[in-house]
N, C-alpha and C. Protein backbone atom coordinates (compact mmCIF):
# COMPACT_ATOMS: atom_id res chain seq x y z
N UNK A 1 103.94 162.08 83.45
CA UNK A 1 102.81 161.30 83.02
C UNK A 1 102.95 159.84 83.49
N UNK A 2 104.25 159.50 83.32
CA UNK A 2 104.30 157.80 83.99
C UNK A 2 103.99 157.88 85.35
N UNK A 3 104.45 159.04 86.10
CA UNK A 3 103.86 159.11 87.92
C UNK A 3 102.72 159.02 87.88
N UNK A 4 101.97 159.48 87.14
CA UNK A 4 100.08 159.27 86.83
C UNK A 4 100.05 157.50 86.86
N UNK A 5 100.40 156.78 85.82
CA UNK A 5 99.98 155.68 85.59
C UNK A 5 100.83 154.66 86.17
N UNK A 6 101.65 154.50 87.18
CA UNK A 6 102.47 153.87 87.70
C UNK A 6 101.50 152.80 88.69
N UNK A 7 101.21 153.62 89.34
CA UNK A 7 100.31 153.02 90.43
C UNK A 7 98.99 151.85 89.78
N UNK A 8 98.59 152.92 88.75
CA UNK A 8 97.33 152.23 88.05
C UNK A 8 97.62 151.39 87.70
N UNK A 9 98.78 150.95 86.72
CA UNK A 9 99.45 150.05 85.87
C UNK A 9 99.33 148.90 86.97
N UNK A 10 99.82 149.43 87.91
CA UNK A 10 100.29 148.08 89.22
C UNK A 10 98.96 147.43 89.93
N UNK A 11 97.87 148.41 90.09
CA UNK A 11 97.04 147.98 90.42
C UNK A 11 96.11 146.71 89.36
N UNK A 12 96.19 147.54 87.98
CA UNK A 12 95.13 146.74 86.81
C UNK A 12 96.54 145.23 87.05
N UNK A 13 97.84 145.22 86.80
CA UNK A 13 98.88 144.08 87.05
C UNK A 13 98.26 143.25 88.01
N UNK A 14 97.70 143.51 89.48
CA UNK A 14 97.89 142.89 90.34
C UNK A 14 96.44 142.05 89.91
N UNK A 15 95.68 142.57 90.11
CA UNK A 15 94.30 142.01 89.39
C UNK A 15 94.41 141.10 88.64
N UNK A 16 95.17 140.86 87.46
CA UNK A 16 94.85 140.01 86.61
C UNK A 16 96.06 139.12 87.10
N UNK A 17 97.19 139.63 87.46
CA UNK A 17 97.97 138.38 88.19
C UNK A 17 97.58 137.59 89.50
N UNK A 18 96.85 137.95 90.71
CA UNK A 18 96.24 137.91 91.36
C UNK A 18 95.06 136.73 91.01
N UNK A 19 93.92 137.19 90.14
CA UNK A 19 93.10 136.94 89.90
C UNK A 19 93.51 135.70 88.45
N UNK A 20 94.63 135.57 88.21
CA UNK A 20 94.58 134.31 87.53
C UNK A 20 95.06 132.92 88.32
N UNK A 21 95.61 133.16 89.45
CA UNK A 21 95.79 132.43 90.12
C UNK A 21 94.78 132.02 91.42
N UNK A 22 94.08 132.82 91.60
CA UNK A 22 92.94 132.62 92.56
C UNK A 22 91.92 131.52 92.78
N UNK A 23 91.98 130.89 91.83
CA UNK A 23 91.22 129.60 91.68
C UNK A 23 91.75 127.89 92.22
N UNK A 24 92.94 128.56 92.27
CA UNK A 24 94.26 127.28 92.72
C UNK A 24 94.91 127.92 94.10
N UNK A 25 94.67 129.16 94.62
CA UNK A 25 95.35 129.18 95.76
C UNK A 25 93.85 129.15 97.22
N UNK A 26 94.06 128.69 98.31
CA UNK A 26 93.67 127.81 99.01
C UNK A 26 93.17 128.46 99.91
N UNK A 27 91.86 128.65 100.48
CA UNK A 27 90.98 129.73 100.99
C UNK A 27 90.48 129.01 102.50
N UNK A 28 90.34 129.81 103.65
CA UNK A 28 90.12 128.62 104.55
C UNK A 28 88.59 129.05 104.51
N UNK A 29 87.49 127.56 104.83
CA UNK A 29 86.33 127.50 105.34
C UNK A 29 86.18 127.42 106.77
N UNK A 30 85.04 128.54 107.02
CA UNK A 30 84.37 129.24 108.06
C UNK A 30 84.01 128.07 108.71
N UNK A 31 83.31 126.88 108.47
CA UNK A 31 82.65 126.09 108.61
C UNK A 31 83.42 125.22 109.46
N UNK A 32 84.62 124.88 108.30
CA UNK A 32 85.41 123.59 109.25
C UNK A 32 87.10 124.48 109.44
N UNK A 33 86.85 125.10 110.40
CA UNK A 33 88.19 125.80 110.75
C UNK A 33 89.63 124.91 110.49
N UNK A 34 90.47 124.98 110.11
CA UNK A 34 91.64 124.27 109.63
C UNK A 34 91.49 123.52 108.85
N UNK A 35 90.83 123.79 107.76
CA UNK A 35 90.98 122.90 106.17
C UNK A 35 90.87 123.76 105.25
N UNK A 36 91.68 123.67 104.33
CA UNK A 36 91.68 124.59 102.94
C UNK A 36 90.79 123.88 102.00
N UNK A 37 90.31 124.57 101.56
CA UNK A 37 89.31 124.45 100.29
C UNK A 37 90.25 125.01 99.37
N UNK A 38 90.54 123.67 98.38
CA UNK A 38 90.74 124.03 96.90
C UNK A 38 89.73 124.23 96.22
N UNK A 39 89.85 124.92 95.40
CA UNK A 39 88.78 124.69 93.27
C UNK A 39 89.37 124.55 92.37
N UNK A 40 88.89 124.21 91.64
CA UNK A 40 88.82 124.03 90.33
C UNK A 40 88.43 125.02 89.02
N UNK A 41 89.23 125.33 88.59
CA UNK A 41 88.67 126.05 87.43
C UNK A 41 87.88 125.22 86.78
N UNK A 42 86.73 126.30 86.06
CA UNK A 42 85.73 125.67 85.21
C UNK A 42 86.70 125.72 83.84
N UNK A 43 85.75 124.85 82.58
CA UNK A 43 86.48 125.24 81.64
C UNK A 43 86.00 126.04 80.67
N UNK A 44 84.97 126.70 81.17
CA UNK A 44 83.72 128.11 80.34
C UNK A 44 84.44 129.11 81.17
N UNK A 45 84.80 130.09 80.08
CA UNK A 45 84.98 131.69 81.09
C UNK A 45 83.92 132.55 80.70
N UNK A 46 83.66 132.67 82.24
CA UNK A 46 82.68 133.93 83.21
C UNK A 46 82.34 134.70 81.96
N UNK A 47 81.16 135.06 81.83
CA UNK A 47 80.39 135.55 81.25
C UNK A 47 80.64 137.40 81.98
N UNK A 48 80.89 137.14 83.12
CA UNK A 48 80.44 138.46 83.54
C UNK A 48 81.45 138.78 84.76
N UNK A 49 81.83 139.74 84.96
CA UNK A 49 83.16 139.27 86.36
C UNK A 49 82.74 141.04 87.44
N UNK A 50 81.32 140.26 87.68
CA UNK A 50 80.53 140.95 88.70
C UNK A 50 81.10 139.39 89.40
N UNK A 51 81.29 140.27 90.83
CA UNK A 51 80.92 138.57 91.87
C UNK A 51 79.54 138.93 92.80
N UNK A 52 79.33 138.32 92.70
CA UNK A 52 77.74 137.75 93.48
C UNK A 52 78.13 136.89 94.90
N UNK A 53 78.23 137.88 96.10
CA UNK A 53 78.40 136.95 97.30
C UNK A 53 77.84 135.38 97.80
N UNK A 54 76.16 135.90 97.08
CA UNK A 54 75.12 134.68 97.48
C UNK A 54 74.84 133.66 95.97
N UNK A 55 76.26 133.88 95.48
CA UNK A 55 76.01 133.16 93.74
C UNK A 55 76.46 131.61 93.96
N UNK A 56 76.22 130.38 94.17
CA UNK A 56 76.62 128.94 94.28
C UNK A 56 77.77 128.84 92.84
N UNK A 57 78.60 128.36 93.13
CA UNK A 57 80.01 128.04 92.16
C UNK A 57 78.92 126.65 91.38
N UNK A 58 79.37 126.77 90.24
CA UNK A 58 79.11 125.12 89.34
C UNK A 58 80.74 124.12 89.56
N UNK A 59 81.74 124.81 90.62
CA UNK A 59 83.22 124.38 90.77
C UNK A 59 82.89 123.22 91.63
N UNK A 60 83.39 122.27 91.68
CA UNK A 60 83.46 121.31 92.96
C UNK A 60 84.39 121.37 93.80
N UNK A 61 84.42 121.42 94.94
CA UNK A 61 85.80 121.75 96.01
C UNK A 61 85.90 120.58 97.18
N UNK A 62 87.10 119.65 97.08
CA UNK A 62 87.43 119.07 97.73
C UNK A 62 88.28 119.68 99.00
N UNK A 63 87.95 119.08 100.38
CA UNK A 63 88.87 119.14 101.11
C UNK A 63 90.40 119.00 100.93
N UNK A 64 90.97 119.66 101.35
CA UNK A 64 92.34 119.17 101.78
C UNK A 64 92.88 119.69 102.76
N UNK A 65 93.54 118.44 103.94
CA UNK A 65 94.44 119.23 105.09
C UNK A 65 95.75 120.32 105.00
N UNK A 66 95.22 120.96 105.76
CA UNK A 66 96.66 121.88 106.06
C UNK A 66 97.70 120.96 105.98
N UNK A 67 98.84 121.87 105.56
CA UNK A 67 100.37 121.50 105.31
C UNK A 67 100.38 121.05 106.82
N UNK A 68 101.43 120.22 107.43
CA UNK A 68 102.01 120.36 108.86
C UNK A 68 102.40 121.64 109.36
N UNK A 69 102.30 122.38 110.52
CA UNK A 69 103.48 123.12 111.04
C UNK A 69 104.59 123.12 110.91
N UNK A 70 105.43 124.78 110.79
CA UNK A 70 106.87 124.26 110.30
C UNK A 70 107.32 123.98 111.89
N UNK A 71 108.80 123.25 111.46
CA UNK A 71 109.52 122.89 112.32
C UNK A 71 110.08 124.09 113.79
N UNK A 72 109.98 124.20 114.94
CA UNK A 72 110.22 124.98 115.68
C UNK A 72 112.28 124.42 116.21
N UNK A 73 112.45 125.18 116.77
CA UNK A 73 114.04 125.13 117.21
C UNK A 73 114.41 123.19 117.98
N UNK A 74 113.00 123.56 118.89
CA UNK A 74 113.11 122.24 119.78
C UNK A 74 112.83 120.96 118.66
N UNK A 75 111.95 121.19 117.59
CA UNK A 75 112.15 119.48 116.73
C UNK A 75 113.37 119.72 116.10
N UNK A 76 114.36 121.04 115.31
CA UNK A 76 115.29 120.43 115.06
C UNK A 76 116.60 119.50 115.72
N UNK A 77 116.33 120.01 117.17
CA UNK A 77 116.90 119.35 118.15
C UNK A 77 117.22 117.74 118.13
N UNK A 78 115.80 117.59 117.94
CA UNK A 78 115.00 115.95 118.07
C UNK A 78 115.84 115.56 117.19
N UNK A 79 115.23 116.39 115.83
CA UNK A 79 115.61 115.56 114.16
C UNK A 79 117.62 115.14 114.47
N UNK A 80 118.69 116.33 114.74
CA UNK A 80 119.50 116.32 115.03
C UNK A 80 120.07 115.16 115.29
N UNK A 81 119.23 114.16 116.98
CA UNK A 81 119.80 113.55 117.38
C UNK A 81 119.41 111.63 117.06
N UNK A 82 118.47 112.07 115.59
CA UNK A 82 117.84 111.06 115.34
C UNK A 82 119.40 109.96 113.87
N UNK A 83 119.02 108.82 114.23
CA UNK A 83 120.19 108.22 113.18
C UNK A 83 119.26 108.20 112.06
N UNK A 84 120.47 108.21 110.47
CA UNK A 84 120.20 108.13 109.96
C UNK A 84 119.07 106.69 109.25
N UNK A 85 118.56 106.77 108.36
CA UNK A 85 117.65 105.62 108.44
C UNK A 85 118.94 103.72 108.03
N UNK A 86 119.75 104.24 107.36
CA UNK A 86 121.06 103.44 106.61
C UNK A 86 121.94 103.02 108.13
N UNK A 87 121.83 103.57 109.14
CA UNK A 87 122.39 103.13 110.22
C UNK A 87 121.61 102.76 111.42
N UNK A 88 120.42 102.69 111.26
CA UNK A 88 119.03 102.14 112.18
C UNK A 88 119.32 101.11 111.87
N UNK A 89 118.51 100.45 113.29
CA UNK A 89 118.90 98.24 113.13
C UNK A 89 117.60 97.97 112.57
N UNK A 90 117.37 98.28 111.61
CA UNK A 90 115.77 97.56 111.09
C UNK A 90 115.65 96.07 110.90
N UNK A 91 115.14 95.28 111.37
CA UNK A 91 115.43 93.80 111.46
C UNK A 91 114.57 93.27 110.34
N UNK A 92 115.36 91.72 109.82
CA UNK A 92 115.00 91.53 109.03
C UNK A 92 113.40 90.57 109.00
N UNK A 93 112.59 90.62 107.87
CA UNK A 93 110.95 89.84 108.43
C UNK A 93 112.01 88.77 108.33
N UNK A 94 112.03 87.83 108.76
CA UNK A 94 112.17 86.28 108.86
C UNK A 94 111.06 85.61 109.62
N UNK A 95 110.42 84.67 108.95
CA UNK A 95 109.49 83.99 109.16
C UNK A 95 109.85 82.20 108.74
N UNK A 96 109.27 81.21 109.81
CA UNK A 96 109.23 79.99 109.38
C UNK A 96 107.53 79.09 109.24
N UNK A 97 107.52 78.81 107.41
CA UNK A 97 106.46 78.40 107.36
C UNK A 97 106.25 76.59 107.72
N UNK A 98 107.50 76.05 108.01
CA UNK A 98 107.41 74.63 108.43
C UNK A 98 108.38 74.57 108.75
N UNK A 99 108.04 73.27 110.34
CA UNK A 99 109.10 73.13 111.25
C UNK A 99 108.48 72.00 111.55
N UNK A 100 109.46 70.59 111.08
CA UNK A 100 109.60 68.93 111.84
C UNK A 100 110.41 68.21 111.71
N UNK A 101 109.98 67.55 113.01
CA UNK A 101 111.08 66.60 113.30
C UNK A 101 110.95 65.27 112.41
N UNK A 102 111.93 65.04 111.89
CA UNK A 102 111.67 63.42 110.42
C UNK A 102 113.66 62.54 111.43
N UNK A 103 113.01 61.30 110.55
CA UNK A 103 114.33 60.82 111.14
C UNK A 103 115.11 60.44 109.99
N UNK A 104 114.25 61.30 108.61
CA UNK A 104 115.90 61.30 107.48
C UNK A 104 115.23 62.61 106.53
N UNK A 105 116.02 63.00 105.27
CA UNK A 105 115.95 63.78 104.71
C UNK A 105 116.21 63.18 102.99
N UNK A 106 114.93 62.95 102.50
CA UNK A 106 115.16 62.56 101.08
C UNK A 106 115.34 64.11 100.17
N UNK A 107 115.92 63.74 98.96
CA UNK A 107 115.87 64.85 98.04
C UNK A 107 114.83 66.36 99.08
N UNK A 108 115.49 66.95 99.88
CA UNK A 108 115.51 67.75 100.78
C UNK A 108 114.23 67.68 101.42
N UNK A 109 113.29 66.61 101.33
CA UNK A 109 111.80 66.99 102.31
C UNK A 109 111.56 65.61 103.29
N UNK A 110 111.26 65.78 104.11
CA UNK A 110 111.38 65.16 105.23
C UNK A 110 110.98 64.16 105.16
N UNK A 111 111.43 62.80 105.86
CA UNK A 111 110.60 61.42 105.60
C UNK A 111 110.14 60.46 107.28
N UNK A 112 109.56 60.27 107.30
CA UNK A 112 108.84 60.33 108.71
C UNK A 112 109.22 60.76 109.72
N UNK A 113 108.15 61.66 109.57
CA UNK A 113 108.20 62.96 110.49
C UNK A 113 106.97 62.09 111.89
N UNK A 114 107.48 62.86 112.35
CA UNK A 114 106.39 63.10 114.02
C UNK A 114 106.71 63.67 115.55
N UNK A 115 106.36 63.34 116.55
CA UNK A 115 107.08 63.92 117.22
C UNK A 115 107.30 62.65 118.69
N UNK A 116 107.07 61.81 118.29
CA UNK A 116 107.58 60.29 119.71
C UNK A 116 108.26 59.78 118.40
N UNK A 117 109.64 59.66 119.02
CA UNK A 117 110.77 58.57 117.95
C UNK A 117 111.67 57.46 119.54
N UNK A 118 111.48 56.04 118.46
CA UNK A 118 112.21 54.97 119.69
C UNK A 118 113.57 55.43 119.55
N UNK A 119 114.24 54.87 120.44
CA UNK A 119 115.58 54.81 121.06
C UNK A 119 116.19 54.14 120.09
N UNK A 120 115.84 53.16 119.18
CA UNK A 120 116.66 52.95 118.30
C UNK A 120 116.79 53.61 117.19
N UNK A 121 116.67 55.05 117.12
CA UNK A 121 116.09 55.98 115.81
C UNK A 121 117.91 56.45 115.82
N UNK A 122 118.84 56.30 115.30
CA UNK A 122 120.18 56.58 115.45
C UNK A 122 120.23 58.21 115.36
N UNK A 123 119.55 58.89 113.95
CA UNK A 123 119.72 60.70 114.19
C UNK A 123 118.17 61.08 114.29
N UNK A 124 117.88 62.32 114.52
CA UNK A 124 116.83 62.92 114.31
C UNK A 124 117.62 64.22 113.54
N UNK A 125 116.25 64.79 112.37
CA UNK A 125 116.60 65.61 111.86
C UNK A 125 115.10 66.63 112.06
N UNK A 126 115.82 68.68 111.82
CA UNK A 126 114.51 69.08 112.10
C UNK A 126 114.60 69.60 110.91
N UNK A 127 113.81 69.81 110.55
CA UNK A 127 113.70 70.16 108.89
C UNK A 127 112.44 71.54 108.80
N UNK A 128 113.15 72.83 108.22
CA UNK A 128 112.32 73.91 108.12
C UNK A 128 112.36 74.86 106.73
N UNK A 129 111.25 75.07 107.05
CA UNK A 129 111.19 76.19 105.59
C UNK A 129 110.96 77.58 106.12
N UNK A 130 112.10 78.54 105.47
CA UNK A 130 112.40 79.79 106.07
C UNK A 130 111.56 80.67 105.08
N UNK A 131 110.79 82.07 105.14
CA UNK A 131 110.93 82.97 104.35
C UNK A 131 111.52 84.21 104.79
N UNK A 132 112.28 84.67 103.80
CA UNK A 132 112.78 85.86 104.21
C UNK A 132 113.21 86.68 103.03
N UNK A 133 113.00 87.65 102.98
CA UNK A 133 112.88 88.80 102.00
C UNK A 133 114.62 89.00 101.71
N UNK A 134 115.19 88.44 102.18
CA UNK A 134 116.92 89.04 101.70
C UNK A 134 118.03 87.85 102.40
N UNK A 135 119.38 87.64 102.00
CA UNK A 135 119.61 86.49 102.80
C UNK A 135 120.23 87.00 104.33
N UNK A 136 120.04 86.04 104.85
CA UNK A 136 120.40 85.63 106.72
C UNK A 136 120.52 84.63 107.24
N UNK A 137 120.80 84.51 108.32
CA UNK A 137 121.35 83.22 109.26
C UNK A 137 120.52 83.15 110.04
N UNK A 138 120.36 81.66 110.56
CA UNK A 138 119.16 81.28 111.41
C UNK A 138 120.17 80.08 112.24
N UNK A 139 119.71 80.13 113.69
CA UNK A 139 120.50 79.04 114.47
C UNK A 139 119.02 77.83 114.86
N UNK A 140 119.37 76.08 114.39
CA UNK A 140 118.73 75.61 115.35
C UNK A 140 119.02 75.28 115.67
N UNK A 141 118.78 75.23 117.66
CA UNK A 141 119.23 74.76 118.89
C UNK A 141 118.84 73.63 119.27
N UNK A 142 118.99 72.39 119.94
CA UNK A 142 118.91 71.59 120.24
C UNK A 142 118.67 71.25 121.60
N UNK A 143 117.56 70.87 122.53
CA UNK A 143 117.68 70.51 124.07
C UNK A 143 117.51 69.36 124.17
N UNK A 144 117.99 68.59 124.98
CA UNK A 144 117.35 67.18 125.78
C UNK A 144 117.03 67.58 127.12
N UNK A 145 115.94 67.33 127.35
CA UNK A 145 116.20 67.47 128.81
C UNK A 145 115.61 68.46 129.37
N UNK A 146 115.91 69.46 128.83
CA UNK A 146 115.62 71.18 129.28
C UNK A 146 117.33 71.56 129.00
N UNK A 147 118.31 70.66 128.42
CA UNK A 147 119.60 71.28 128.31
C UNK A 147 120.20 71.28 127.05
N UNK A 148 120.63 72.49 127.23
CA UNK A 148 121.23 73.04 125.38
C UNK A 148 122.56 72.01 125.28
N UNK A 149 121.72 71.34 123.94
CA UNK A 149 123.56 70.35 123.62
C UNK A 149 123.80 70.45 122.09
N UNK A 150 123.35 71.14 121.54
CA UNK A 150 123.55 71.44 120.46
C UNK A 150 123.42 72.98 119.68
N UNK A 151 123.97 73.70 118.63
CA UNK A 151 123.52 75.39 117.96
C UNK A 151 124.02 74.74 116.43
N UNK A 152 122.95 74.69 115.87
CA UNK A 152 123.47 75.25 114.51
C UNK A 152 123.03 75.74 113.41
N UNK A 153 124.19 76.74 113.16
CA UNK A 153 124.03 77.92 112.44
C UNK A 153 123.80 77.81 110.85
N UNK A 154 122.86 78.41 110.49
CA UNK A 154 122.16 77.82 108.77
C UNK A 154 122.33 79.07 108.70
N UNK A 155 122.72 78.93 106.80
CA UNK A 155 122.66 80.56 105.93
C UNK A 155 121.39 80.01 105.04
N UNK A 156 120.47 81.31 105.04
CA UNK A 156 119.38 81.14 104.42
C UNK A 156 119.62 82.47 103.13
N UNK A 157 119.06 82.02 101.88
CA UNK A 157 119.31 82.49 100.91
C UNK A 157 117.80 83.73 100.82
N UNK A 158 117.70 84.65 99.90
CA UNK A 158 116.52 85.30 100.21
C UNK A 158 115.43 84.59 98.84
N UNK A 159 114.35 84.15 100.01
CA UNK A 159 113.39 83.11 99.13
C UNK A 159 112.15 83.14 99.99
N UNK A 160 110.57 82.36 99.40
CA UNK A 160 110.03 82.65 100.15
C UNK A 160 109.64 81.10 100.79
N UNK A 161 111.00 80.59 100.02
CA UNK A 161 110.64 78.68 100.77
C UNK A 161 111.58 78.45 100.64
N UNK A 162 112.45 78.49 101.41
CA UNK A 162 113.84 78.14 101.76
C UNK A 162 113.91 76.65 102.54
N UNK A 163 114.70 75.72 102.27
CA UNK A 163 114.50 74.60 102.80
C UNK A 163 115.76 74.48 103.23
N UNK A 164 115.72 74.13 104.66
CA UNK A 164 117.12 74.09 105.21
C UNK A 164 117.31 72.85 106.57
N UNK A 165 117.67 72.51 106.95
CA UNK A 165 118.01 71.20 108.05
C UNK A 165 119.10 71.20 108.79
N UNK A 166 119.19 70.63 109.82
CA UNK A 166 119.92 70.31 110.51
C UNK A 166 119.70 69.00 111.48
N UNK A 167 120.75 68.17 111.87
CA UNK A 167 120.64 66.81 112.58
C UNK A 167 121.12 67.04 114.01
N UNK A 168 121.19 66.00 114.64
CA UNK A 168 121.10 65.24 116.02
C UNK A 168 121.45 64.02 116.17
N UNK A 169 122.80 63.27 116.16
CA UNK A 169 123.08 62.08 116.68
C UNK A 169 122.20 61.60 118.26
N UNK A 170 121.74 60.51 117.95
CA UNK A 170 120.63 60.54 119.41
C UNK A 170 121.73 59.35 120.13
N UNK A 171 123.12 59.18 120.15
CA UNK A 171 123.76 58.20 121.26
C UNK A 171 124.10 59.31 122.72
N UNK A 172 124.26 58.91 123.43
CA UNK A 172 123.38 57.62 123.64
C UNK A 172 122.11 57.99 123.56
N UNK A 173 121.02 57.06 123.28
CA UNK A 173 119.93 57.23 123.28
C UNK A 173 118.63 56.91 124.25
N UNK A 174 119.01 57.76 125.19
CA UNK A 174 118.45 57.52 126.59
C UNK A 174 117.00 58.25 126.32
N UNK A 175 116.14 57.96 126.81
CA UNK A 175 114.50 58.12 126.90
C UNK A 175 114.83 60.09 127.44
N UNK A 176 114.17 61.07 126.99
CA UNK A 176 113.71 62.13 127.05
C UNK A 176 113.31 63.18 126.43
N UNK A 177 112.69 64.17 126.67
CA UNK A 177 111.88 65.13 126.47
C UNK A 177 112.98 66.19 125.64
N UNK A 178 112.60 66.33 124.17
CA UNK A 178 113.30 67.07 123.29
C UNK A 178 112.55 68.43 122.80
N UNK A 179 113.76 69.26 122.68
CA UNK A 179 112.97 70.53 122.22
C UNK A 179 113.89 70.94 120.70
N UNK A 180 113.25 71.39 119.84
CA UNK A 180 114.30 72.29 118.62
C UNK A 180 114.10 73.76 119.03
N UNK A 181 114.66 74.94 118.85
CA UNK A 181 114.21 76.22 118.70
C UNK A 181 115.06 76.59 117.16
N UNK A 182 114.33 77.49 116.34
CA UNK A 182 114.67 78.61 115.53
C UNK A 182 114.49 79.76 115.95
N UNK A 183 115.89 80.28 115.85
CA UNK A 183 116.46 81.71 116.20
C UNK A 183 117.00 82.74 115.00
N UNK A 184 116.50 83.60 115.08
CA UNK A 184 116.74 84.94 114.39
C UNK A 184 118.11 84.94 114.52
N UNK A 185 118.85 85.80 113.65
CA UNK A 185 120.62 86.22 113.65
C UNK A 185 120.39 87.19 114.62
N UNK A 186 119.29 87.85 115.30
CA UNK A 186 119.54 88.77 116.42
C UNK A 186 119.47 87.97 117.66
N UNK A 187 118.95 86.63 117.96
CA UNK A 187 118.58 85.83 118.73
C UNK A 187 116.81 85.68 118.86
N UNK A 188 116.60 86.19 117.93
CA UNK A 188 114.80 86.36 118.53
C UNK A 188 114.10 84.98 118.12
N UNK A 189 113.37 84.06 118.92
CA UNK A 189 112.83 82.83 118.50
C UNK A 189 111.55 83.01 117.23
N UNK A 190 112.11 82.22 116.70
CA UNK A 190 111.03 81.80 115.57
C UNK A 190 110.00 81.13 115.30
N UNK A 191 110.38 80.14 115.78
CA UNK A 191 109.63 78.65 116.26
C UNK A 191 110.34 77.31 117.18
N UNK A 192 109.35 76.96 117.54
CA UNK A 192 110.36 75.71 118.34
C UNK A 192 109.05 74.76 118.19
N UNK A 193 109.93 73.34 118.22
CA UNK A 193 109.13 72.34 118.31
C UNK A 193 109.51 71.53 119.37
N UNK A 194 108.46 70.69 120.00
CA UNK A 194 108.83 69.71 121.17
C UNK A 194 108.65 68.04 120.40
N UNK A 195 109.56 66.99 121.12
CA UNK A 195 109.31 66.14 121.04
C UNK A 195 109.53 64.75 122.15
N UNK A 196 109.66 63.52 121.76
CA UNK A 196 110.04 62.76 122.46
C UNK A 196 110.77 61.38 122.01
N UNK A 197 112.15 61.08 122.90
CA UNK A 197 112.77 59.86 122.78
C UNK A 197 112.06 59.15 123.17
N UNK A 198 111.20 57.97 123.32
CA UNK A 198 111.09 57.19 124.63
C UNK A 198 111.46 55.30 124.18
C-alpha cells in the first residue's frame, strides 16, 4: 500500500514545496532576455489556485540583473596572479590647499607673503597647508636658477589643514628666478610656486 502512495505523497510534497517558494525564485522575461523578474508575494491568499495564463498579477515586479558568470579556469588564473589588496601600493590622497612664499612665520601663518622679495630679504620661507587622510612625508625643494640647492623633508600628521614650513637662507643674495616644489613621499609633485630675488 505505501508503493501506491509513495509517488503521490512526493508529487502532492513537491507542489506545495515547490509552490511555496515560487514567488521568490526568479523567472526570466521573454521580453528583455537576460533579466530576472522577481515578485512579491501579495499579502491576501488566492482565493482560487486555478492559474489563468491571460490573468494580470496585482504583484509588482522589479527588475533585477543576472548574477555574474561563474568564474572559468582562465580568470582563476588572472585572480591567482593578482596581489593581495594589503600589499598593493595604493597611494596616499595628499593634497595642498595653500602654498607661499612670506619672509617670516608668526604663530605658524605667514607674514608678508608675495612673490618679488629684495636682496636684502635675509630668509625666505614657503609656507603650506597639507591635507591628507593619514600621516606622511612631503619634501620641499628649493631652485635658484633652474638649480636644486635645497630638499626638505616635512612629516605631516593626518589632518585636513596641516600647517607646515620650511626656509631658505638667501646669502648670498644675488638677483634670480626662484622656484619651491611639493613632493609626494613617492616623488609625485604637488604644487610648486615661482618667484623672484631681484
Amino acid at each position: 500500500m505505501l508503493k501506491l502512495f509513495t509517488p503521490l505523497l512526493i508529487a502532492v510534497f513537491s507542489l506545495c514545496f515547490v509552490g511555496s517558494f515560487a514567488s521568490a525564485a526568479p523567472t526570466l522575461d521573454d521580453a528583455n532576455p537576460g533579466e530576472a523578474i522577481f515578485t512579491a508575494q501579495s499579502d491576501t491568499t488566492p482565493q482560487s489556485t486555478a492559474v489563468d495564463a491571460d490573468a494580470e498579477a496585482d504583484v509588482e515586479t522589479e527588475a533585477v540583473p543576472l548574477p555574474p558568470e561563474p568564474m572559468t579556469s582562465e580568470d582563476l588564473d588572472t585572480a591567482a596572479d593578482m596581489e593581495p589588496a594589503e600589499e598593493q601600493n595604493i597611494p596616499i590622497l595628499v593634497s595642498v590647499s595653500e602654498m607661499v612664499i612670506a619672509t617670516n612665520i608668526v604663530e605658524r601663518e605667514p607674514v608678508e607673503t608675495g612673490t618679488l622679495f629684495s636682496t636684502d630679504t635675509p630668509r625666505l620661507f614657503c609656507h603650506s597647508r597639507i591635507v591628507s587622510p593619514e600621516p606622511t612625508t612631503i619634501t620641499h625643494v628649493w631652485y635658484r636658477d633652474g638649480e636644486r640647492v635645497a630638499e626638505v623633508p616635512l612629516t605631516i600628521g593626518a589632518s585636513a589643514s596641516w600647517r607646515t614650513w620650511s626656509s631658505k637662507a638667501m646669502s648670498p643674495a644675488l638677483p634670480a628666478p626662484w622656484r619651491v616644489e611639493i613632493l609626494a613621499e613617492d616623488g609625485t609633485l604637488l604644487a610648486q610656486t615661482d618667484f623672484s630675488v631681484e
